[in-house]
Structures are given as structure tokens and as C-alpha cells.
C-alpha atoms as a PDB file:
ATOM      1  CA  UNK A   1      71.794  -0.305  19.071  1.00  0.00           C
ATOM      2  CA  UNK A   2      70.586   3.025  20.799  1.00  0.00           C
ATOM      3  CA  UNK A   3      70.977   4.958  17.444  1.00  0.00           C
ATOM      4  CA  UNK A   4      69.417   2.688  15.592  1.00  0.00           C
ATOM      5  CA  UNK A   5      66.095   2.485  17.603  1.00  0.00           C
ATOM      6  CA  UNK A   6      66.057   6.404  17.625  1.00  0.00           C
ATOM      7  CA  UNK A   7      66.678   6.916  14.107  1.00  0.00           C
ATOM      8  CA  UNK A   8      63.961   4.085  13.354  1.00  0.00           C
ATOM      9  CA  UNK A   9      61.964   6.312  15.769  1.00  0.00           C
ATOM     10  CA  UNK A  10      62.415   9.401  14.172  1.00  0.00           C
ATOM     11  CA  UNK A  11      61.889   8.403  10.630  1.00  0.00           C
ATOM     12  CA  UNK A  12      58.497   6.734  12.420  1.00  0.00           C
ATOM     13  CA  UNK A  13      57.389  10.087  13.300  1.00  0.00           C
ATOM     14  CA  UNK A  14      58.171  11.583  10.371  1.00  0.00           C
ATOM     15  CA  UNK A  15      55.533   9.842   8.352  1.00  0.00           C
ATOM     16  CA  UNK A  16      52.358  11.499   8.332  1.00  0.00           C
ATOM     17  CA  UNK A  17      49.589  10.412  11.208  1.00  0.00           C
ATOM     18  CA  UNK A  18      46.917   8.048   8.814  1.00  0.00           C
ATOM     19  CA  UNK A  19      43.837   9.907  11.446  1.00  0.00           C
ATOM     20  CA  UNK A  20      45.130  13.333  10.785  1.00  0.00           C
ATOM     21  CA  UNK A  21      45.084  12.803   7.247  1.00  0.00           C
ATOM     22  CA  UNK A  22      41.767  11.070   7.042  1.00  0.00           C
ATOM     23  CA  UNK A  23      40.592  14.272   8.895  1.00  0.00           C
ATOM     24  CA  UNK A  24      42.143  16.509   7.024  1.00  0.00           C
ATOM     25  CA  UNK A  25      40.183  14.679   3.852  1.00  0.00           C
ATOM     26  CA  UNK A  26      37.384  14.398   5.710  1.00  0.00           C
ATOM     27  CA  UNK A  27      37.336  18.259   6.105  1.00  0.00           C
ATOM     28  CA  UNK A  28      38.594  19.412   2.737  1.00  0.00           C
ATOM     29  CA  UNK A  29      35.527  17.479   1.186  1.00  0.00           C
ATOM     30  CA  UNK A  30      32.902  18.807   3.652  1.00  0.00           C
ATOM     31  CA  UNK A  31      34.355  22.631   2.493  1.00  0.00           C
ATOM     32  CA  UNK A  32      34.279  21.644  -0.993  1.00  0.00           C
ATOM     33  CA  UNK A  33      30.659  19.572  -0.921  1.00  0.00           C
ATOM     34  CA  UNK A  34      29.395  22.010   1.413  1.00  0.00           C
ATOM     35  CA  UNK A  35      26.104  22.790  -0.382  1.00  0.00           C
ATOM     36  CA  UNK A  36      25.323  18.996  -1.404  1.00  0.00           C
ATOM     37  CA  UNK A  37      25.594  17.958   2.187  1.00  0.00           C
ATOM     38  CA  UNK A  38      23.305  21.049   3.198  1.00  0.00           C
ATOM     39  CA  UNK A  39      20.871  19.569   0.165  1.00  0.00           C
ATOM     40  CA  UNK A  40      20.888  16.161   1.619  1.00  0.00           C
ATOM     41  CA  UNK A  41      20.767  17.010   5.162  1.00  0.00           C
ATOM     42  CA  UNK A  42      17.411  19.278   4.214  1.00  0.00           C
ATOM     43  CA  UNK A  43      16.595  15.904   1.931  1.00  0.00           C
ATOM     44  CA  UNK A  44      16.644  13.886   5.130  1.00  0.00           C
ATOM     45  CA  UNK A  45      14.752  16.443   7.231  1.00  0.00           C
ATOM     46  CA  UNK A  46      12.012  17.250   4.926  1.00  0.00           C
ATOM     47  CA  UNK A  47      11.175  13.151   4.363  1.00  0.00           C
ATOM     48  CA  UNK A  48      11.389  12.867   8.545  1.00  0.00           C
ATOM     49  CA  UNK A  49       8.739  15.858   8.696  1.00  0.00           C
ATOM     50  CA  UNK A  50       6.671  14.392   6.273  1.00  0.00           C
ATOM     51  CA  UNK A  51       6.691  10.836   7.196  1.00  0.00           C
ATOM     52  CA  UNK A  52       6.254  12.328  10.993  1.00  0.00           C
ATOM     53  CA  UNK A  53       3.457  13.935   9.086  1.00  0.00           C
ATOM     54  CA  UNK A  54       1.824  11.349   7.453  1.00  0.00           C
ATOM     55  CA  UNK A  55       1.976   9.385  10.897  1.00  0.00           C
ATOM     56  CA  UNK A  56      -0.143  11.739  12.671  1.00  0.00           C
ATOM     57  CA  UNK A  57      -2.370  12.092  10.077  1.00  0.00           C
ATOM     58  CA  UNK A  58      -3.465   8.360   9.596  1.00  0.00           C
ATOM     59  CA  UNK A  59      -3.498   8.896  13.827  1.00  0.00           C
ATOM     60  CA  UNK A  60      -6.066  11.297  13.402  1.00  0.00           C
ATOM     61  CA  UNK A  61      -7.925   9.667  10.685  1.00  0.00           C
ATOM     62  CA  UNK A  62      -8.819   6.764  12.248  1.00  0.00           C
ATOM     63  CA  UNK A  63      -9.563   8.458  15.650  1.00  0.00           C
ATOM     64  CA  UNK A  64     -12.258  10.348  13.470  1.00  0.00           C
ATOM     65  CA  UNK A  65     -13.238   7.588  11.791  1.00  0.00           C
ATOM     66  CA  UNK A  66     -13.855   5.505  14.951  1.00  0.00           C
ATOM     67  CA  UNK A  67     -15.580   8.153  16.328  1.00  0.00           C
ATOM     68  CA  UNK A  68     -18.078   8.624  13.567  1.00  0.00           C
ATOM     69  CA  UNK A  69     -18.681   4.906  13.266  1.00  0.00           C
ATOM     70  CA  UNK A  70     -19.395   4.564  16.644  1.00  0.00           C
ATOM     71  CA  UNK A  71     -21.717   7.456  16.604  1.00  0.00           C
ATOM     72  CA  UNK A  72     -23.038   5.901  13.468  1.00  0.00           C
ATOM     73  CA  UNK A  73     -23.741   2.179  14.952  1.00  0.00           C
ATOM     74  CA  UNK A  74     -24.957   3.734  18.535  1.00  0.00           C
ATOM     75  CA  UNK A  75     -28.281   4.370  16.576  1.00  0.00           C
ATOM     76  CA  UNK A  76     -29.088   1.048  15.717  1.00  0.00           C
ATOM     77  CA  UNK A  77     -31.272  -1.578  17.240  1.00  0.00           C
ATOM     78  CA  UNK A  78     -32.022  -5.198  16.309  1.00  0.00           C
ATOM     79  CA  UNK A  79     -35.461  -5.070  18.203  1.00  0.00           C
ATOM     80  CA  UNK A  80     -36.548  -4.108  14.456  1.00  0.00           C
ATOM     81  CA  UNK A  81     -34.130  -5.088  11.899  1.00  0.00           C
ATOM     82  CA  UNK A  82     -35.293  -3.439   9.315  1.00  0.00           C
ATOM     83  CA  UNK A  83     -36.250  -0.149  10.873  1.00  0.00           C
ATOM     84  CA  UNK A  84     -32.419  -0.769  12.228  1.00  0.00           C
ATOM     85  CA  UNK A  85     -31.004  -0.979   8.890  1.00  0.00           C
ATOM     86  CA  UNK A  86     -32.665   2.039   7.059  1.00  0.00           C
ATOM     87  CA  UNK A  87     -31.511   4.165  10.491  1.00  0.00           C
ATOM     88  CA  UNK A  88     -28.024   3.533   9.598  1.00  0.00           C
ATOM     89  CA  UNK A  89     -27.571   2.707   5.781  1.00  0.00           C
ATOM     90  CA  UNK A  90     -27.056   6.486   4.570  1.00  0.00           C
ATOM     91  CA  UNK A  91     -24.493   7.247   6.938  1.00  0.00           C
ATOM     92  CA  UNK A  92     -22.863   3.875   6.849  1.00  0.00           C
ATOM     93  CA  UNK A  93     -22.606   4.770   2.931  1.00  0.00           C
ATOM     94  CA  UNK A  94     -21.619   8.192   3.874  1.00  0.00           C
ATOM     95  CA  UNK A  95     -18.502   6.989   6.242  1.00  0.00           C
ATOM     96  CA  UNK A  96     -17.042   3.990   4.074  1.00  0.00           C
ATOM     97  CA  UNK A  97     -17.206   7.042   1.286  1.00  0.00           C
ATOM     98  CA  UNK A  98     -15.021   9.362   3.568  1.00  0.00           C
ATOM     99  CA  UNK A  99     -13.279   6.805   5.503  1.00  0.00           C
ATOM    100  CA  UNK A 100     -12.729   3.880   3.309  1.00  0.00           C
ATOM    101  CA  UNK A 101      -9.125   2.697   4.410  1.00  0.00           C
ATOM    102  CA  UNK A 102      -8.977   3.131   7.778  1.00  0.00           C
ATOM    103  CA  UNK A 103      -9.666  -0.195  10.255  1.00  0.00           C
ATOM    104  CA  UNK A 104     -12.721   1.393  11.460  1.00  0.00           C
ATOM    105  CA  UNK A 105     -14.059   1.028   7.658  1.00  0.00           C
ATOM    106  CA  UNK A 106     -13.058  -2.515   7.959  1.00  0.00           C
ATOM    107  CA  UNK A 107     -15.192  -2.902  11.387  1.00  0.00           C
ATOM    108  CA  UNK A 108     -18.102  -1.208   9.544  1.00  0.00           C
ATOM    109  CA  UNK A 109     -18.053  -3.655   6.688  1.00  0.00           C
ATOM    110  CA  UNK A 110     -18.020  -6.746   8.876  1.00  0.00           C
ATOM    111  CA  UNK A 111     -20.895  -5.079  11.358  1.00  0.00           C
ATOM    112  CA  UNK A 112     -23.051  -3.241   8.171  1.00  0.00           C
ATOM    113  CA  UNK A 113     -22.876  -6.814   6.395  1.00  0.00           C
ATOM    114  CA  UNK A 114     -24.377  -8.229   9.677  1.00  0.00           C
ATOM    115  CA  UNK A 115     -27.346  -5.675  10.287  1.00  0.00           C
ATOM    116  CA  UNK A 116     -28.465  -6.281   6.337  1.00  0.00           C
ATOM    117  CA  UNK A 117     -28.420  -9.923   6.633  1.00  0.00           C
ATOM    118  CA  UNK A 118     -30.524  -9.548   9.851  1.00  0.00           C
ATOM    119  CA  UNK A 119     -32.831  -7.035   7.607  1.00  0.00           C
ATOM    120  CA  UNK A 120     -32.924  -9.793   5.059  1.00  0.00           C
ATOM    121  CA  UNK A 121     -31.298  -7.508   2.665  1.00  0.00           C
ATOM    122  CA  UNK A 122     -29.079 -10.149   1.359  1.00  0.00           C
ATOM    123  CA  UNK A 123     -27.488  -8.713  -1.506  1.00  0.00           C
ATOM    124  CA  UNK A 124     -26.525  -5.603   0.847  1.00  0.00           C
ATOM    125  CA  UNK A 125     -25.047  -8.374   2.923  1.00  0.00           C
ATOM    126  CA  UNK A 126     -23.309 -10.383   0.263  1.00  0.00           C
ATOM    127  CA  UNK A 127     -21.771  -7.115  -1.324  1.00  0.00           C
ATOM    128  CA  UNK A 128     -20.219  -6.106   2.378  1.00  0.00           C
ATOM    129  CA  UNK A 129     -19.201  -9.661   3.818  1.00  0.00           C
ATOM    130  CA  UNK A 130     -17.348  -9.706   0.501  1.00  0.00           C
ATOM    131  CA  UNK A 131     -15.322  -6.466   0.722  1.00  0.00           C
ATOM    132  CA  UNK A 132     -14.647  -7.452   4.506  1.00  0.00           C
ATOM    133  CA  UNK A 133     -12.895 -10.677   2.994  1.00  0.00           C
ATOM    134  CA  UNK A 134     -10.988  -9.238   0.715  1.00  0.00           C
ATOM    135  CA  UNK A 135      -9.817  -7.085   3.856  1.00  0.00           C
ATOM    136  CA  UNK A 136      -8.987 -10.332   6.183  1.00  0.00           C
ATOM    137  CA  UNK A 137      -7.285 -12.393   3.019  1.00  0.00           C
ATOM    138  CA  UNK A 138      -4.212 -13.099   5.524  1.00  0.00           C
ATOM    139  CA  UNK A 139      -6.746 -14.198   8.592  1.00  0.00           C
ATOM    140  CA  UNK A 140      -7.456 -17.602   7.906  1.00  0.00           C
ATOM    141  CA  UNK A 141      -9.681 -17.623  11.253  1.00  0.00           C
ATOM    142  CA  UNK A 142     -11.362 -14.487  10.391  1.00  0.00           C
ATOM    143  CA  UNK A 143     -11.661 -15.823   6.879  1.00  0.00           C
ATOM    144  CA  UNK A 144     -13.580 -18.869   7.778  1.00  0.00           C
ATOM    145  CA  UNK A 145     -16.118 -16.861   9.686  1.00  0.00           C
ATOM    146  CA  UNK A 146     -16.691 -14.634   6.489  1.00  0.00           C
ATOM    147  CA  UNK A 147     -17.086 -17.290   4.151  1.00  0.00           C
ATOM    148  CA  UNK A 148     -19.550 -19.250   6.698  1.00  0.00           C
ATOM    149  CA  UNK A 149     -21.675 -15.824   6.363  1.00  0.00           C
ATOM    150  CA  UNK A 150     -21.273 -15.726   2.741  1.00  0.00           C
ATOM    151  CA  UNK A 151     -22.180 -19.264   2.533  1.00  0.00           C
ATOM    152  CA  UNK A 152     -25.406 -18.760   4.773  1.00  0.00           C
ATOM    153  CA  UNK A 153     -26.482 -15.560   2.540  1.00  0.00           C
ATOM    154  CA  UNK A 154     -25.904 -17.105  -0.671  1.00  0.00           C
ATOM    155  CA  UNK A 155     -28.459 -19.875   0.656  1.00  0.00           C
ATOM    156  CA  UNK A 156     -31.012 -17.023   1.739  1.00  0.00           C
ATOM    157  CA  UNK A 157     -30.969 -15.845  -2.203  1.00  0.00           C
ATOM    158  CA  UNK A 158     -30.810 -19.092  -3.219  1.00  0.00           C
ATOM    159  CA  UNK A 159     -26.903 -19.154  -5.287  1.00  0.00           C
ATOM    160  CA  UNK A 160     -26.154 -22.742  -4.288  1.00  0.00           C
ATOM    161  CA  UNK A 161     -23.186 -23.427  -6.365  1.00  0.00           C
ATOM    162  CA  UNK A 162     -22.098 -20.329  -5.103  1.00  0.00           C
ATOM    163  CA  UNK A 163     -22.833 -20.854  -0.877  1.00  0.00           C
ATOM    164  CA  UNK A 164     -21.327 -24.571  -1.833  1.00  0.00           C
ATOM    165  CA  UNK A 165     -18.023 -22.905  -3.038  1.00  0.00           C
ATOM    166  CA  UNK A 166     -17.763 -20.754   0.146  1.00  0.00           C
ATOM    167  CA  UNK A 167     -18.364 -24.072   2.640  1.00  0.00           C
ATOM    168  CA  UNK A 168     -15.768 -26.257   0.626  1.00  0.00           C
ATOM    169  CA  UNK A 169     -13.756 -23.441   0.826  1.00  0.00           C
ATOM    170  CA  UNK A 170     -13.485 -23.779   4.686  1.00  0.00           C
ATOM    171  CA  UNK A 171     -13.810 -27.369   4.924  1.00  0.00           C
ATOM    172  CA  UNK A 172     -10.033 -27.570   2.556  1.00  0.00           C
ATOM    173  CA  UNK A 173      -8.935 -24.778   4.303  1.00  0.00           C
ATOM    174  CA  UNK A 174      -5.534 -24.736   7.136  1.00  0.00           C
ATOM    175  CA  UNK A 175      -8.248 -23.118  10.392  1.00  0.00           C
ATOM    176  CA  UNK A 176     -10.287 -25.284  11.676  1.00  0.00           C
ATOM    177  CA  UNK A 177     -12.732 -22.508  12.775  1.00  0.00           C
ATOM    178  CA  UNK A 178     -16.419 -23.289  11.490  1.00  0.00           C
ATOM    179  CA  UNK A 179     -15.380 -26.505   9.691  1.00  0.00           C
ATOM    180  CA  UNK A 180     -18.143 -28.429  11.526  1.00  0.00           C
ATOM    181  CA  UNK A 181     -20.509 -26.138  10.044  1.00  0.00           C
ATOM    182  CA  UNK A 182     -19.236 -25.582   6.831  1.00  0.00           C
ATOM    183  CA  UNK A 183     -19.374 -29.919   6.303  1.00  0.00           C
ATOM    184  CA  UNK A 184     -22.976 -29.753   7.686  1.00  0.00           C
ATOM    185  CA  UNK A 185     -24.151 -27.278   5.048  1.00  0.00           C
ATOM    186  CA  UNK A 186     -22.213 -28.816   2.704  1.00  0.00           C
ATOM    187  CA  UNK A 187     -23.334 -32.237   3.254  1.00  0.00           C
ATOM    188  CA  UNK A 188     -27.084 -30.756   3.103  1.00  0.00           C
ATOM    189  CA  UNK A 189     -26.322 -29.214  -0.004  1.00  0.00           C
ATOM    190  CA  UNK A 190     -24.840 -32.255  -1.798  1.00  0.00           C
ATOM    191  CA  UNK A 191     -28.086 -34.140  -0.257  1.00  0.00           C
ATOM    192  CA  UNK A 192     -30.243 -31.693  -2.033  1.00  0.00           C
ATOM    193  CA  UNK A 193     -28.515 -32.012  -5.329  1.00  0.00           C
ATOM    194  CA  UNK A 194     -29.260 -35.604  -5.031  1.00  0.00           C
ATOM    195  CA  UNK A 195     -25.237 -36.640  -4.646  1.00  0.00           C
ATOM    196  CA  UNK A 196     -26.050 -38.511  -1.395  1.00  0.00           C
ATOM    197  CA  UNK A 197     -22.949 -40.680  -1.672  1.00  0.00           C
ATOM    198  CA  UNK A 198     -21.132 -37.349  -1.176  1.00  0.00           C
ATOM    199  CA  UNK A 199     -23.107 -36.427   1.256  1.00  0.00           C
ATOM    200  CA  UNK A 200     -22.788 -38.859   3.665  1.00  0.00           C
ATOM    201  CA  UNK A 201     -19.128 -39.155   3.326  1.00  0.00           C
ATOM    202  CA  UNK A 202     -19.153 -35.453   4.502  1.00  0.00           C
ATOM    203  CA  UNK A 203     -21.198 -36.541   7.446  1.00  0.00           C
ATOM    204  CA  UNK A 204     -19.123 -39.835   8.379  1.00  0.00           C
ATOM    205  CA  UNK A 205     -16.540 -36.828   8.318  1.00  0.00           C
ATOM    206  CA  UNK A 206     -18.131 -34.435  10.573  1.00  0.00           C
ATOM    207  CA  UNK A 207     -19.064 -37.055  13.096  1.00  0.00           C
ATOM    208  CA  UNK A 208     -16.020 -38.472  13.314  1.00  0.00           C
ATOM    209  CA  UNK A 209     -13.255 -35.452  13.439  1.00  0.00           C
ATOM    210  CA  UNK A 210     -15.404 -33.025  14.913  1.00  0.00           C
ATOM    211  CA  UNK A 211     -16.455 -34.454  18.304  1.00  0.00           C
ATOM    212  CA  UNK A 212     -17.775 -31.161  19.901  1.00  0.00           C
ATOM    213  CA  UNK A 213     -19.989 -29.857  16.813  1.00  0.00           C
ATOM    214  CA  UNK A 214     -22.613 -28.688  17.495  1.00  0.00           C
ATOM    215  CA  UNK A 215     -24.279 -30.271  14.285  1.00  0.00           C
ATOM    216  CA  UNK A 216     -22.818 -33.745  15.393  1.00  0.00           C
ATOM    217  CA  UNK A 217     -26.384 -35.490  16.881  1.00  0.00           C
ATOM    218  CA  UNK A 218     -28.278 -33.739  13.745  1.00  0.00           C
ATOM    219  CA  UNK A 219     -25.623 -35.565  11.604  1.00  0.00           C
ATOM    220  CA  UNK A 220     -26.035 -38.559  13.449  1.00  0.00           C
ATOM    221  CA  UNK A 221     -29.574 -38.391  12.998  1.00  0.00           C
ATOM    222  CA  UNK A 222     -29.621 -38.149   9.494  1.00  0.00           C
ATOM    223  CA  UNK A 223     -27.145 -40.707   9.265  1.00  0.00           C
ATOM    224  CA  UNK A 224     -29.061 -43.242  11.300  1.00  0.00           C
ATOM    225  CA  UNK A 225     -32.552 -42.545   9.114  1.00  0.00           C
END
């Protein structure tokens, strides 16, 4: 029984060790492939750098662009609107030129469309509240406020198909930021157009799921006439 366990051993050890050979493989092909696996270890370096690269770059990008937008805005002052807006609209212009996808150029559409609308330069306005929603298309909260504003400028130049589109827009949207609102100016619209059926449906609407509107008691108002 002893011989047979130590000749079962010995042929056992005779049979070549599977990690030694693997090894063995492993180093043949890294002496044969030895310049592809230099090419793809620079490969892998070089995209690292650049990536690493293109990190700090966007870092320092938008740390320049803040800065200049700040600088920019610091100038302004509402106490005269439109001496406000012809302060900053050349270098507004100038930065969304140099800086135009970076999130401080996203900030200075949202704020620029603001200080025109104030200035009563509404198409100024309409042009930037537009390229600021196309920039917040997956902020449904932020979205709401934009098309509010859009509504409220196309009513200042007087594109009310258009502000209606905006306010339904909100009112069938998933936030329920500004929906109050939006079914006021709605229902005011559709009052205007003469669809007053329409109209006070909206109403009946805003009274009744929007307890803590603020354009509840002139709903109720109108409502009660």
C-alpha cells in the first residue's frame, strides 16, 4: 500500500506545476509583445494626462468665468433699470461670447434675462429666459419658473398665444412650482379671448387645489362678480 501511495506521489510531482506554467506563458508573451504593451501602457498614460488635463482646465474655466461675471454684475443697479442694463449689456455679450458653456454662462442668462425685463427690453428678455430653458430642460422646478417669466414677457409684447402656451405648459406639467400663477394668467387670458367657460373652470381649479395662492381671494373675487 506504501508503494503505491509513493509511486502515485511521484508520478504527481512529475507533472508540470499549472502556476509555473501560466507564468512561464505569462512571461514568454510579455518578451515577445514587449513593444505593444509599452504602446498601450503610453496609450493609457497619455489619455490619464489628458483627461487630468481637460479636468483642470474646465476647473479653471469656470473659476474665470465666475470671476468675470461677478465683476460684470457688481456694476449693476436696479435704482435705474435702464441705466442698469446699458452698464452691463456689452460685457454680458462679451462673456457669454468667451464663456458660453460654463455654469456661470448659465447664471448670466437667467440674471441678464432678469435686468432686461426690468429695463423693459422684452425681446432681450425673451431671447435670454429662452436659452436659460433650454439649459434647465431636466429641472422641472427651475423650468416652471422660466416659463412663468416667459409667460409674463410674452404678455409685456403682447404674443398671447404664445405667453398662453408657456402658462398651460406649467399648469400640465409634474412641479407644482408656480401652478397657482400660471392658472391665474391663464384663466385671465382665456377671459380676454372671450372663452369664459374656460376660464372659470381654471379658476374653480385654482381656488380649490391651491389653498395658499396667493391669487386665491383675486380668483374668488372674480368668481363671485
Amino acid at each position: 500500500m506504501v508503494d503505491k501511495i509513493s509511486n502515485a506521489r511521484k508520478k504527481e510531482l512529475e507533472q508540470p506545476d499549472p502556476f509555473l506554467e501560466a507564468l512561464q506563458e505569462y512571461a514568454n508573451a510579455s518578451k515577445k509583445y514587449r513593444k505593444q504593451i509599452i504602446w498601450v501602457l503610453c496609450a493609457v498614460v497619455a489619455v490619464v494626462s489628458v483627461f487630468s488635463g481637460t479636468i483642470y482646465s474646465i476647473k479653471r474655466s469656470e473659476e474665470k468665468a465666475s470671476g468675470f461675471l461677478a465683476q460684470t454684475l457688481s456694476r449693476y443697479s436696479d435704482a435705474d433699470p435702464v441705466k442698469g442694463y446699458e452698464t452691463v449689456k456689452d460685457d454680458v455679450g462679451e462673456f457669454l461670447e468667451s464663456y458660453p458653456n460654463t455654469a456661470a454662462a448659465t447664471q448670466a442668462r437667467v440674471r441678464f434675462a432678469e435686468i432686461a425685463f426690468k429695463a423693459s427690453k422684452y425681446e432681450e428678455a425673451h431671447k435670454m429666459y429662452l436659452a436659460a430653458l433650454d439649459d434647465f430642460k431636466k429641472d422641472a422646478s427651475m423650468g416652471n419658473l422660466l416659463m412663468a417669466a416667459l409667460g409674463r414677457t410674452c404678455q409685456a409684447l403682447e404674443r398671447h398665444d404664445e405667453a398662453e402656451k408657456w402658462f398651460r405648459k406649467i399648469s400640465g406639467g409634474k412641479s407644482p412650482l408656480l401652478k397657482g400663477e400660471a392658472l391665474f394668467n391663464l384663466g385671465v387670458l382665456l377671459a380676454d379671448k372671450g372663452d369664459t367657460a374656460e376660464s372659470r373652470k381654471l379658476f374653480e381649479t385654482l381656488v380649490s387645489d391651491h389653498e395658499g395662492s396667493f391669487y386665491k381671494p383675486m380668483v374668488e373675487a372674480r368668481l363671485n362678480d
